[in-house]
PDB file of N, CA and C in Angstrom:
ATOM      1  N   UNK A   1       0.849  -1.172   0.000  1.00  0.00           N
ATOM      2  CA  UNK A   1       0.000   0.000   0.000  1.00  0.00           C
ATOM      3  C   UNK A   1       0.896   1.236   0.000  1.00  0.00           C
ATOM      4  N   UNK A   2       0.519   2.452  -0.992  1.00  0.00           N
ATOM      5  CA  UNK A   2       1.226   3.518  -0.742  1.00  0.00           C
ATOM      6  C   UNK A   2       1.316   4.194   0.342  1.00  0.00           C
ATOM      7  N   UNK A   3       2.645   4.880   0.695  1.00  0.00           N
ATOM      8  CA  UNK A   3       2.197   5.788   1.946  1.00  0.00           C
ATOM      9  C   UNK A   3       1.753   6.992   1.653  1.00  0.00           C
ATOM     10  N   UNK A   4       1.169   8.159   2.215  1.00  0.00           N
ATOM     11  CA  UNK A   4       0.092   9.200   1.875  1.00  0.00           C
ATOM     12  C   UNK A   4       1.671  10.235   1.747  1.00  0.00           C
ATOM     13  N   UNK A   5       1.727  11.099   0.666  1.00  0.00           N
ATOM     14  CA  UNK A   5       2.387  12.173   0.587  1.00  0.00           C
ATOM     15  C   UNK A   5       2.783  13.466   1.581  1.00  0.00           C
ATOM     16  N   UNK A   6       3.875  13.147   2.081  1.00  0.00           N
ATOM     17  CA  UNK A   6       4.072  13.946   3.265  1.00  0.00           C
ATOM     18  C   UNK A   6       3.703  15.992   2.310  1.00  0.00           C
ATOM     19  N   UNK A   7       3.191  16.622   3.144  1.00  0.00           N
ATOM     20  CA  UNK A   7       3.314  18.135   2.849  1.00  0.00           C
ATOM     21  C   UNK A   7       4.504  19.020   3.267  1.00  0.00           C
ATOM     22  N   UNK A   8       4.293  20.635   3.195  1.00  0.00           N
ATOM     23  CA  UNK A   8       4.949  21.242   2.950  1.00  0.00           C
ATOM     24  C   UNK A   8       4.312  22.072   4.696  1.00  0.00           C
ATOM     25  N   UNK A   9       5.630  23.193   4.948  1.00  0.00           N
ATOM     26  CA  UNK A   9       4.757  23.948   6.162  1.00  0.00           C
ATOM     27  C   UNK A   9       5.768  25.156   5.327  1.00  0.00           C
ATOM     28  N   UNK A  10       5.240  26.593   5.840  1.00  0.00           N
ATOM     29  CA  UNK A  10       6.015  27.645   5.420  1.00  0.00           C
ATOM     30  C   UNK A  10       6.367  28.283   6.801  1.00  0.00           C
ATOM     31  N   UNK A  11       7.369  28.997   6.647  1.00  0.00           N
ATOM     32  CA  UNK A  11       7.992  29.653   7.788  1.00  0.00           C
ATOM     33  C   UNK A  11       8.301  30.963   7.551  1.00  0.00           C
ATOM     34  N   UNK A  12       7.958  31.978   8.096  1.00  0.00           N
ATOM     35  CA  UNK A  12       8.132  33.267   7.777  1.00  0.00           C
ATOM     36  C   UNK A  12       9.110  34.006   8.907  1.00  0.00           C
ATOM     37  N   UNK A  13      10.699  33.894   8.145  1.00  0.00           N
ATOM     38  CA  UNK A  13      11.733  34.932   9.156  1.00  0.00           C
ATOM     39  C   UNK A  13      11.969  36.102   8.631  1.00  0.00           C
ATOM     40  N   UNK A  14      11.739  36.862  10.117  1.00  0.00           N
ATOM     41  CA  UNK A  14      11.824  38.241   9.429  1.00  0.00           C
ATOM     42  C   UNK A  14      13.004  38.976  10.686  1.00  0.00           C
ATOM     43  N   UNK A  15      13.985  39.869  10.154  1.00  0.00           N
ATOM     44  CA  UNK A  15      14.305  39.926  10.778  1.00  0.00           C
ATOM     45  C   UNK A  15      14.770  41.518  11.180  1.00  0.00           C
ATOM     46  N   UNK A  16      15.851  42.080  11.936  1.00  0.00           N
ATOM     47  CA  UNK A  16      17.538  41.397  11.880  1.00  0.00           C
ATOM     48  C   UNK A  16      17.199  40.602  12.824  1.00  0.00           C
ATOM     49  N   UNK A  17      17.571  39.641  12.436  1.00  0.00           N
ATOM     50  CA  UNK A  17      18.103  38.330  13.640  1.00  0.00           C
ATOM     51  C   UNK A  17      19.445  38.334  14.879  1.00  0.00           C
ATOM     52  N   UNK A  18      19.237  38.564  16.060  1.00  0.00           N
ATOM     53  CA  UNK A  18      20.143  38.898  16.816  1.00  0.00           C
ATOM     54  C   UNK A  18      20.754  37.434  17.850  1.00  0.00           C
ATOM     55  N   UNK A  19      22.042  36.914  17.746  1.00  0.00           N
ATOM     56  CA  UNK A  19      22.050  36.013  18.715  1.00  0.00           C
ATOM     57  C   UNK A  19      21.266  35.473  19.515  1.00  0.00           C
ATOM     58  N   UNK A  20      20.987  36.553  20.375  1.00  0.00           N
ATOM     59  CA  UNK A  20      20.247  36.026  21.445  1.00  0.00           C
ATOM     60  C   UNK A  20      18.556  35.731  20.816  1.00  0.00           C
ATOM     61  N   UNK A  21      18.539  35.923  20.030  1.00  0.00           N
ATOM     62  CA  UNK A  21      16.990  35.500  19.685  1.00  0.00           C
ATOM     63  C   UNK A  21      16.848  33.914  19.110  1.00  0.00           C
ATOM     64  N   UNK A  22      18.326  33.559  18.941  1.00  0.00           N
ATOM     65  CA  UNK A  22      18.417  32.124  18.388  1.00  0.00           C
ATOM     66  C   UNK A  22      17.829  30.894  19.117  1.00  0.00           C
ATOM     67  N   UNK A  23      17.783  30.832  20.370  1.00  0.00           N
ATOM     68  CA  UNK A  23      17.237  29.605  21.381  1.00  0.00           C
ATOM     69  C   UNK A  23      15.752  29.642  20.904  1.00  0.00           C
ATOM     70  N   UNK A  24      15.245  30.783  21.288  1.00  0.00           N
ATOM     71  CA  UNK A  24      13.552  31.206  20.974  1.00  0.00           C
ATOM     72  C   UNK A  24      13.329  30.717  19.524  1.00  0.00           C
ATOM     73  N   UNK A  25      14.146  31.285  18.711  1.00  0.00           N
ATOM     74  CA  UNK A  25      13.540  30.629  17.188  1.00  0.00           C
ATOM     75  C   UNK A  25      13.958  29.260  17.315  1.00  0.00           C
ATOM     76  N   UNK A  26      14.764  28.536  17.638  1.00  0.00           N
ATOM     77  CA  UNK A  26      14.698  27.529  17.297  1.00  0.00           C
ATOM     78  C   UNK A  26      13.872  26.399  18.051  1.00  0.00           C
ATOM     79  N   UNK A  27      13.304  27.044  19.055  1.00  0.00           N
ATOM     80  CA  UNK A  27      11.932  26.542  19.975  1.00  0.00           C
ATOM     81  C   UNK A  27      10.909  25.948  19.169  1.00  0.00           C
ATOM     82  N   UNK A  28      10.294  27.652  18.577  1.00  0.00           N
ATOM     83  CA  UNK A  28       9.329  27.770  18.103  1.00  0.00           C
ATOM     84  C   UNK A  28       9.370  26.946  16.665  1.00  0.00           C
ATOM     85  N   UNK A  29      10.481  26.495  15.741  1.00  0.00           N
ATOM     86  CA  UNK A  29      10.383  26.076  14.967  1.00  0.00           C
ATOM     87  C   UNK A  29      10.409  24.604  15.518  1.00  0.00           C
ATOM     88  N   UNK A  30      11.264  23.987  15.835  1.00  0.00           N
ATOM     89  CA  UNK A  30      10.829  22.622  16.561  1.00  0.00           C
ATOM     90  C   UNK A  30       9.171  22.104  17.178  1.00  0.00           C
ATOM     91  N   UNK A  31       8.685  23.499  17.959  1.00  0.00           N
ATOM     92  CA  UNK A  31       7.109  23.095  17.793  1.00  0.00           C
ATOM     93  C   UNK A  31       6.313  23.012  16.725  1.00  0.00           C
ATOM     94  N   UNK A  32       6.522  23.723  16.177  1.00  0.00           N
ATOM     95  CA  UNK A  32       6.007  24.140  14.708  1.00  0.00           C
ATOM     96  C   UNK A  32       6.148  22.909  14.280  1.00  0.00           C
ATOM     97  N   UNK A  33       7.425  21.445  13.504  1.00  0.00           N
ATOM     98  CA  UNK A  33       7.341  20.630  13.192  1.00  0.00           C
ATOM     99  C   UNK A  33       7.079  19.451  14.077  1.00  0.00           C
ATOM    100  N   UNK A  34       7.323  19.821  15.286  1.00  0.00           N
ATOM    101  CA  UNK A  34       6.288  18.762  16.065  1.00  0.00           C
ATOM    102  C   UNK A  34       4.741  18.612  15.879  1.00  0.00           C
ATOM    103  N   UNK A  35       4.214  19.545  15.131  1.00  0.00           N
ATOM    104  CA  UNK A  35       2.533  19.424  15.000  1.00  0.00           C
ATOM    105  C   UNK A  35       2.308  19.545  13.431  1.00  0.00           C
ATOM    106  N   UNK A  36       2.974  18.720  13.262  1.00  0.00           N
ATOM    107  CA  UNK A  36       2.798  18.131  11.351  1.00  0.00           C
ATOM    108  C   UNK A  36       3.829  17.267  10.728  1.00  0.00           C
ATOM    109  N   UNK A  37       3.421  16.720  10.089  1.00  0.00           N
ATOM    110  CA  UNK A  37       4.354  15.723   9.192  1.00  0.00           C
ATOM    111  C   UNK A  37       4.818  16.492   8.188  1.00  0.00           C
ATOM    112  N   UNK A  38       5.562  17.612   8.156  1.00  0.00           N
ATOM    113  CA  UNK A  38       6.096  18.272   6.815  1.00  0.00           C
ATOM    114  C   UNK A  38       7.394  17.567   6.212  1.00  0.00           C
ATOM    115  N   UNK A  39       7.030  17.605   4.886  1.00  0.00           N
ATOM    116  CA  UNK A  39       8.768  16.594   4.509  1.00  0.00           C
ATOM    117  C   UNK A  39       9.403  18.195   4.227  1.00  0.00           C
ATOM    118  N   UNK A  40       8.776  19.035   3.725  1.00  0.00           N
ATOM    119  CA  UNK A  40       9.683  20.180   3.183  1.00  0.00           C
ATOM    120  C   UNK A  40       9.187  21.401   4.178  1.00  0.00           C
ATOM    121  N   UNK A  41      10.506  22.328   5.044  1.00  0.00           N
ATOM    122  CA  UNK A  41       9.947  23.894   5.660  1.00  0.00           C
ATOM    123  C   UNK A  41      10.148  24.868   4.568  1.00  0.00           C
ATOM    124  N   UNK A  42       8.959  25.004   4.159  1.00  0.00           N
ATOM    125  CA  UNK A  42       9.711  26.398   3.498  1.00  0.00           C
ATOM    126  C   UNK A  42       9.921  27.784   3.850  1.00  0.00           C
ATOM    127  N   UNK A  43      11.364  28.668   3.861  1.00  0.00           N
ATOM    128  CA  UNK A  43      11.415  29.473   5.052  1.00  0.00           C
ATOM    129  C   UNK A  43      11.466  30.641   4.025  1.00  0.00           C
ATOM    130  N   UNK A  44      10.282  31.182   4.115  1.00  0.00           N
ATOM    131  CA  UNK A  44       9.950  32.791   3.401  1.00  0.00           C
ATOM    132  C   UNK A  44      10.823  33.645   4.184  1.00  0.00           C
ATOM    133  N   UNK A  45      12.519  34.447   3.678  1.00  0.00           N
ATOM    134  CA  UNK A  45      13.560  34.996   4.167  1.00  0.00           C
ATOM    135  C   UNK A  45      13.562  36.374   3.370  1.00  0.00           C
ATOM    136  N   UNK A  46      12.383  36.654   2.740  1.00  0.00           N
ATOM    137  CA  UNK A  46      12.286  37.899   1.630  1.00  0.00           C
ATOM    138  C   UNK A  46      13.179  38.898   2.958  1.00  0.00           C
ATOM    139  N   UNK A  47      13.779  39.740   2.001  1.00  0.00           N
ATOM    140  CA  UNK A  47      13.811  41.048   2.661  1.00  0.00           C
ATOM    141  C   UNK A  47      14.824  40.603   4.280  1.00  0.00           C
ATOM    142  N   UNK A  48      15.055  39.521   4.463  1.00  0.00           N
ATOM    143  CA  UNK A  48      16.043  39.556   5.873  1.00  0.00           C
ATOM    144  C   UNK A  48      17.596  39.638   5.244  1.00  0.00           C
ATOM    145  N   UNK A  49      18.239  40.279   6.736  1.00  0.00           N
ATOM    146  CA  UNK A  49      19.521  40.452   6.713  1.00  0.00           C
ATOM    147  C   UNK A  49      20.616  39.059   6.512  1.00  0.00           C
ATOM    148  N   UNK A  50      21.762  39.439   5.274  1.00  0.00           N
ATOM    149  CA  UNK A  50      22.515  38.674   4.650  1.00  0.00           C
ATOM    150  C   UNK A  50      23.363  39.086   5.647  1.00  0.00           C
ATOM    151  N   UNK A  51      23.932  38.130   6.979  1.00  0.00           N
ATOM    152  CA  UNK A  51      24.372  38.240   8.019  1.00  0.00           C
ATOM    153  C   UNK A  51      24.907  36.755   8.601  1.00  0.00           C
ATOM    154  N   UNK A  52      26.132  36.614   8.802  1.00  0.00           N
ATOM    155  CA  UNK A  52      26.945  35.574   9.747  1.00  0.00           C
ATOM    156  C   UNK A  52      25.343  34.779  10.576  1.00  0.00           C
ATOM    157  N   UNK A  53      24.687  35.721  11.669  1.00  0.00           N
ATOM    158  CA  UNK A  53      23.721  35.464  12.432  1.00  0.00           C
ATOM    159  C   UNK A  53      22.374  34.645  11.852  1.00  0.00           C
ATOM    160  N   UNK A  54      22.279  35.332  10.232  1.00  0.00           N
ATOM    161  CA  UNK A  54      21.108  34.831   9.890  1.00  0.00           C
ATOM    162  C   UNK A  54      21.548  33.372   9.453  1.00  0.00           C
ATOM    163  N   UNK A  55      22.482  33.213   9.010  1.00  0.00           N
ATOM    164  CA  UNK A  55      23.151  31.993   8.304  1.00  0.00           C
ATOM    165  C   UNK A  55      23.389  31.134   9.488  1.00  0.00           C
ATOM    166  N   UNK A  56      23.273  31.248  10.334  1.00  0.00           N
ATOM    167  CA  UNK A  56      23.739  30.610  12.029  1.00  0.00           C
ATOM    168  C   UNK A  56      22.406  29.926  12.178  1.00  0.00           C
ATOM    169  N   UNK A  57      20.964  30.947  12.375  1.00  0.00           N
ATOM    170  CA  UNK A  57      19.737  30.637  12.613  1.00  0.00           C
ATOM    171  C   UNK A  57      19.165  29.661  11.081  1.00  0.00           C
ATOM    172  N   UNK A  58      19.126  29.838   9.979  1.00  0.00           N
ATOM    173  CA  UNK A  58      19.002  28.985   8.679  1.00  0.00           C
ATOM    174  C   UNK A  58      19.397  27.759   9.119  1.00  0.00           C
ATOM    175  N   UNK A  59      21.395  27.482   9.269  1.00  0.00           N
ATOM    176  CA  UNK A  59      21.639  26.180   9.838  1.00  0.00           C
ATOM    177  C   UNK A  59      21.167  25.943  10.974  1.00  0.00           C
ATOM    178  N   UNK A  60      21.011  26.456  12.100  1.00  0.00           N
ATOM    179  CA  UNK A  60      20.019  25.607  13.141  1.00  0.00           C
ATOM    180  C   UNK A  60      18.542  25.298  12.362  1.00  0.00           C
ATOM    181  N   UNK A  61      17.920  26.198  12.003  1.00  0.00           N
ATOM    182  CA  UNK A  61      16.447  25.460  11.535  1.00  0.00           C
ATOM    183  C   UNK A  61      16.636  24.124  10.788  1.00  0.00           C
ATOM    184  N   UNK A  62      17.803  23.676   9.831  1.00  0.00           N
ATOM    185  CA  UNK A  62      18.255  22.840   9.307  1.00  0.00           C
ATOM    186  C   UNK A  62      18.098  21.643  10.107  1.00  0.00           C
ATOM    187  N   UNK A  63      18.612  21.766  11.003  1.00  0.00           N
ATOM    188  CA  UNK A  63      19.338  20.728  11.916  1.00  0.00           C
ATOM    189  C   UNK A  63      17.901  20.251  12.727  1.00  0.00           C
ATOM    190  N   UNK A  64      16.816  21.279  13.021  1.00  0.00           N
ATOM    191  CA  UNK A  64      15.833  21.071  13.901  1.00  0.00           C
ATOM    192  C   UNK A  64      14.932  20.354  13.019  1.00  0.00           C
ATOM    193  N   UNK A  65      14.797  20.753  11.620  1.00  0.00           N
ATOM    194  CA  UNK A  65      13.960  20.066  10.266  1.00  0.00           C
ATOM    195  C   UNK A  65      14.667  18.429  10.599  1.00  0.00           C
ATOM    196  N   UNK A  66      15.985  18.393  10.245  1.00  0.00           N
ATOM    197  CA  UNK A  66      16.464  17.406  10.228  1.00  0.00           C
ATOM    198  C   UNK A  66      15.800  15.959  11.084  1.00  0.00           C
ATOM    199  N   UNK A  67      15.615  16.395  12.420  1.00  0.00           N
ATOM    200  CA  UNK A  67      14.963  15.748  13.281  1.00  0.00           C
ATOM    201  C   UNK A  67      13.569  15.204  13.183  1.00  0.00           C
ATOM    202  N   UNK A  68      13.613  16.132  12.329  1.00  0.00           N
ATOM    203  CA  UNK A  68      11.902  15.362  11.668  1.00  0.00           C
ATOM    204  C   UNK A  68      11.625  15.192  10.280  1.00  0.00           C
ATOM    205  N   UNK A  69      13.013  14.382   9.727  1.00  0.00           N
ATOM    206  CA  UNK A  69      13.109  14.167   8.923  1.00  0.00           C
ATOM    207  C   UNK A  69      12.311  14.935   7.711  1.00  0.00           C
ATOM    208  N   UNK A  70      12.733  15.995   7.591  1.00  0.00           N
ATOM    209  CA  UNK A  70      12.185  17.681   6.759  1.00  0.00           C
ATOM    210  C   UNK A  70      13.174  18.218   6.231  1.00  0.00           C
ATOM    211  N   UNK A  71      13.033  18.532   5.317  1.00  0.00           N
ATOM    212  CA  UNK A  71      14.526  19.743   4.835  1.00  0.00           C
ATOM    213  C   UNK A  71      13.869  20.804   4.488  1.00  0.00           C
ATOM    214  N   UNK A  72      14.753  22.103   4.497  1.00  0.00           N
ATOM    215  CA  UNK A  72      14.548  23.679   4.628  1.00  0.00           C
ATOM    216  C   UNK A  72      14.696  23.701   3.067  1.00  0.00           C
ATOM    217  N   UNK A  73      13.924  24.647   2.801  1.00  0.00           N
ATOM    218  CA  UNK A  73      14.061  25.470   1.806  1.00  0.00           C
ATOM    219  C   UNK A  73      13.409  26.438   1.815  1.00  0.00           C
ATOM    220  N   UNK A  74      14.860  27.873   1.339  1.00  0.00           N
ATOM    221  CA  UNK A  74      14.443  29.111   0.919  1.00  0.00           C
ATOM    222  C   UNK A  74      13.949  29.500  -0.121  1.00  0.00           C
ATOM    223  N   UNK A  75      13.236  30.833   0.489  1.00  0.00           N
ATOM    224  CA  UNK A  75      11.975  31.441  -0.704  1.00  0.00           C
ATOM    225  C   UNK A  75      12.398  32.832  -0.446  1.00  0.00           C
ATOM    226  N   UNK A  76      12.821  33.741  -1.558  1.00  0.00           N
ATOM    227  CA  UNK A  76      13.218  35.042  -1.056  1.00  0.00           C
ATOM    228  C   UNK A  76      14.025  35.613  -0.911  1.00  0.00           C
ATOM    229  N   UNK A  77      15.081  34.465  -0.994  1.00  0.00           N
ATOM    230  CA  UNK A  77      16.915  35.165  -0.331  1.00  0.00           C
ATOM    231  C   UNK A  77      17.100  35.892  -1.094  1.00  0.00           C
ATOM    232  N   UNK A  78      17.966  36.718  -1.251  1.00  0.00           N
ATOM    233  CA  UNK A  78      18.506  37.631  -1.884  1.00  0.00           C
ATOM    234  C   UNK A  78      19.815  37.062  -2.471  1.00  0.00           C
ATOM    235  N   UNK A  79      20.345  37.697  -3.306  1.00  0.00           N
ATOM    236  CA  UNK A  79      21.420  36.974  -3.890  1.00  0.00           C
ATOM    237  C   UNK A  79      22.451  37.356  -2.411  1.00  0.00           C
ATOM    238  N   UNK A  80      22.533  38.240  -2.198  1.00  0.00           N
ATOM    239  CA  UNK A  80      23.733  38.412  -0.716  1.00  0.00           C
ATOM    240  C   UNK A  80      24.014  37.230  -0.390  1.00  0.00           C
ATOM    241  N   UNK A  81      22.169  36.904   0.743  1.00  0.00           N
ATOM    242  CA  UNK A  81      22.276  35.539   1.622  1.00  0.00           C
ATOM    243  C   UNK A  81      22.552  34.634   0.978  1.00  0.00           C
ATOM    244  N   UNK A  82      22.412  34.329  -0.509  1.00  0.00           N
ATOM    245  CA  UNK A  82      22.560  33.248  -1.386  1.00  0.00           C
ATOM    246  C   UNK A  82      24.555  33.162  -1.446  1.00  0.00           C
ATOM    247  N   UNK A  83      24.594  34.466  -1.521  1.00  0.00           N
ATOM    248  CA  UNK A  83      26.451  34.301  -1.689  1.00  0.00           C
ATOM    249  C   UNK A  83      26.842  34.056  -0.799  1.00  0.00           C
ATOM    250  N   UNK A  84      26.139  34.404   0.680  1.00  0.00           N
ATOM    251  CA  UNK A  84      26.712  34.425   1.686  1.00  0.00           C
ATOM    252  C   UNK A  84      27.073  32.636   2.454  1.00  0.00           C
ATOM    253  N   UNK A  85      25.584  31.987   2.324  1.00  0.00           N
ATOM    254  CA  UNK A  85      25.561  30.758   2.594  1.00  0.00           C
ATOM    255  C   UNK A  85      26.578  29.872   1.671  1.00  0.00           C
ATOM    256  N   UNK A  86      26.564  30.315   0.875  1.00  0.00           N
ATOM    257  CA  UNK A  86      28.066  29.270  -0.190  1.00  0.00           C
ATOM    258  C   UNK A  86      29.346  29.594   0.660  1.00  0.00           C
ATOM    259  N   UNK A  87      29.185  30.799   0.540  1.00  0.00           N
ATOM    260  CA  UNK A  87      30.608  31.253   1.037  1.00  0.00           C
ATOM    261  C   UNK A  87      30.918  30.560   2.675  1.00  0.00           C
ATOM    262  N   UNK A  88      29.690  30.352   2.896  1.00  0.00           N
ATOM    263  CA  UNK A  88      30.038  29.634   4.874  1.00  0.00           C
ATOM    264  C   UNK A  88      30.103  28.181   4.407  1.00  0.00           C
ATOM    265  N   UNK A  89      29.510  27.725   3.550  1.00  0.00           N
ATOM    266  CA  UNK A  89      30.075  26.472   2.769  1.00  0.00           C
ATOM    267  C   UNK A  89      28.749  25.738   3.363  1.00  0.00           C
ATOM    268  N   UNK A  90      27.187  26.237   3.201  1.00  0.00           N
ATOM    269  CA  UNK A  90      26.359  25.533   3.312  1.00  0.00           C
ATOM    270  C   UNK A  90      25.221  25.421   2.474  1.00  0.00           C
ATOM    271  N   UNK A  91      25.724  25.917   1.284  1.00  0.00           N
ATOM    272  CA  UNK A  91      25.050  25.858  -0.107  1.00  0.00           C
ATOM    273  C   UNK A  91      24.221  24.427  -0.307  1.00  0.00           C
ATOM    274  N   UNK A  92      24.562  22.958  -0.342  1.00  0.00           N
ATOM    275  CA  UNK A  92      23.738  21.922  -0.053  1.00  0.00           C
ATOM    276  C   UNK A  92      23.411  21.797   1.169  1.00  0.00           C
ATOM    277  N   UNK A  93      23.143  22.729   2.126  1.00  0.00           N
ATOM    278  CA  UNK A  93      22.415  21.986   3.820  1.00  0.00           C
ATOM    279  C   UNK A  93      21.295  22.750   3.536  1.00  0.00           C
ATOM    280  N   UNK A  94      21.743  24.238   2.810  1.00  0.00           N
ATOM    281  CA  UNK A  94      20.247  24.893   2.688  1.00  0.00           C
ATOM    282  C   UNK A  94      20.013  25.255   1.041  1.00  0.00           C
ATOM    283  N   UNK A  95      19.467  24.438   1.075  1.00  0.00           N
ATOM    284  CA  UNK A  95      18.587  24.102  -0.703  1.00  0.00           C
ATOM    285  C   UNK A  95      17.824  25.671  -0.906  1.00  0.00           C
ATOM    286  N   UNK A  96      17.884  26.434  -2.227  1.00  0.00           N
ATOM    287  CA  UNK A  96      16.985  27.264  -2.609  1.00  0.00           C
ATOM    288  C   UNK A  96      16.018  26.772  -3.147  1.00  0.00           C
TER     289      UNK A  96
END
């Protein structure tokens, strides 16, 4: 028997994203995939800061998807964050 097609959830970061706000987001996103079977997050990043910090919070959401067997994908980046994430060398952890 087939299994039923896992869905999609969207995630909307907006930011500047500051260190200390990192524990809290990555809370709230862990609940967030605790109350659905999403195979894919998609993280609407329009308009946020191309920043060390934001690329810090992206790979943690990664890692928290990971756990529930989900992968991230961005919607929005800007070419910056797009250069920026290659350049930290996580161009395949976070899929556009």
């Amino acid at each position: 028997m087939p299994t039923p097609e896992r869905g999609s959830i969207t995630i909307l970061i907006s930011g500047p994203i500051a260190p200390t706000d990192l524990p809290g987001l990555d809370q709230r996103v862990c609940a967030l995939l605790d109350g659905c079977d999403a195979a894919v997050a998609v993280c609407d990043v329009d308009g946020i800061t191309a920043d060390a910090v934001t690329v810090d919070a992206l790979a943690r959401l990664q890692l928290a998807a990971d756990r529930h067997q989900c992968r991230v994908r961005l919607r929005g980046a800007s070419p910056e964050l797009r250069e920026l994430v290659t350049f930290m060398g996580l161009r395949d952890v976070l899929a556009r």
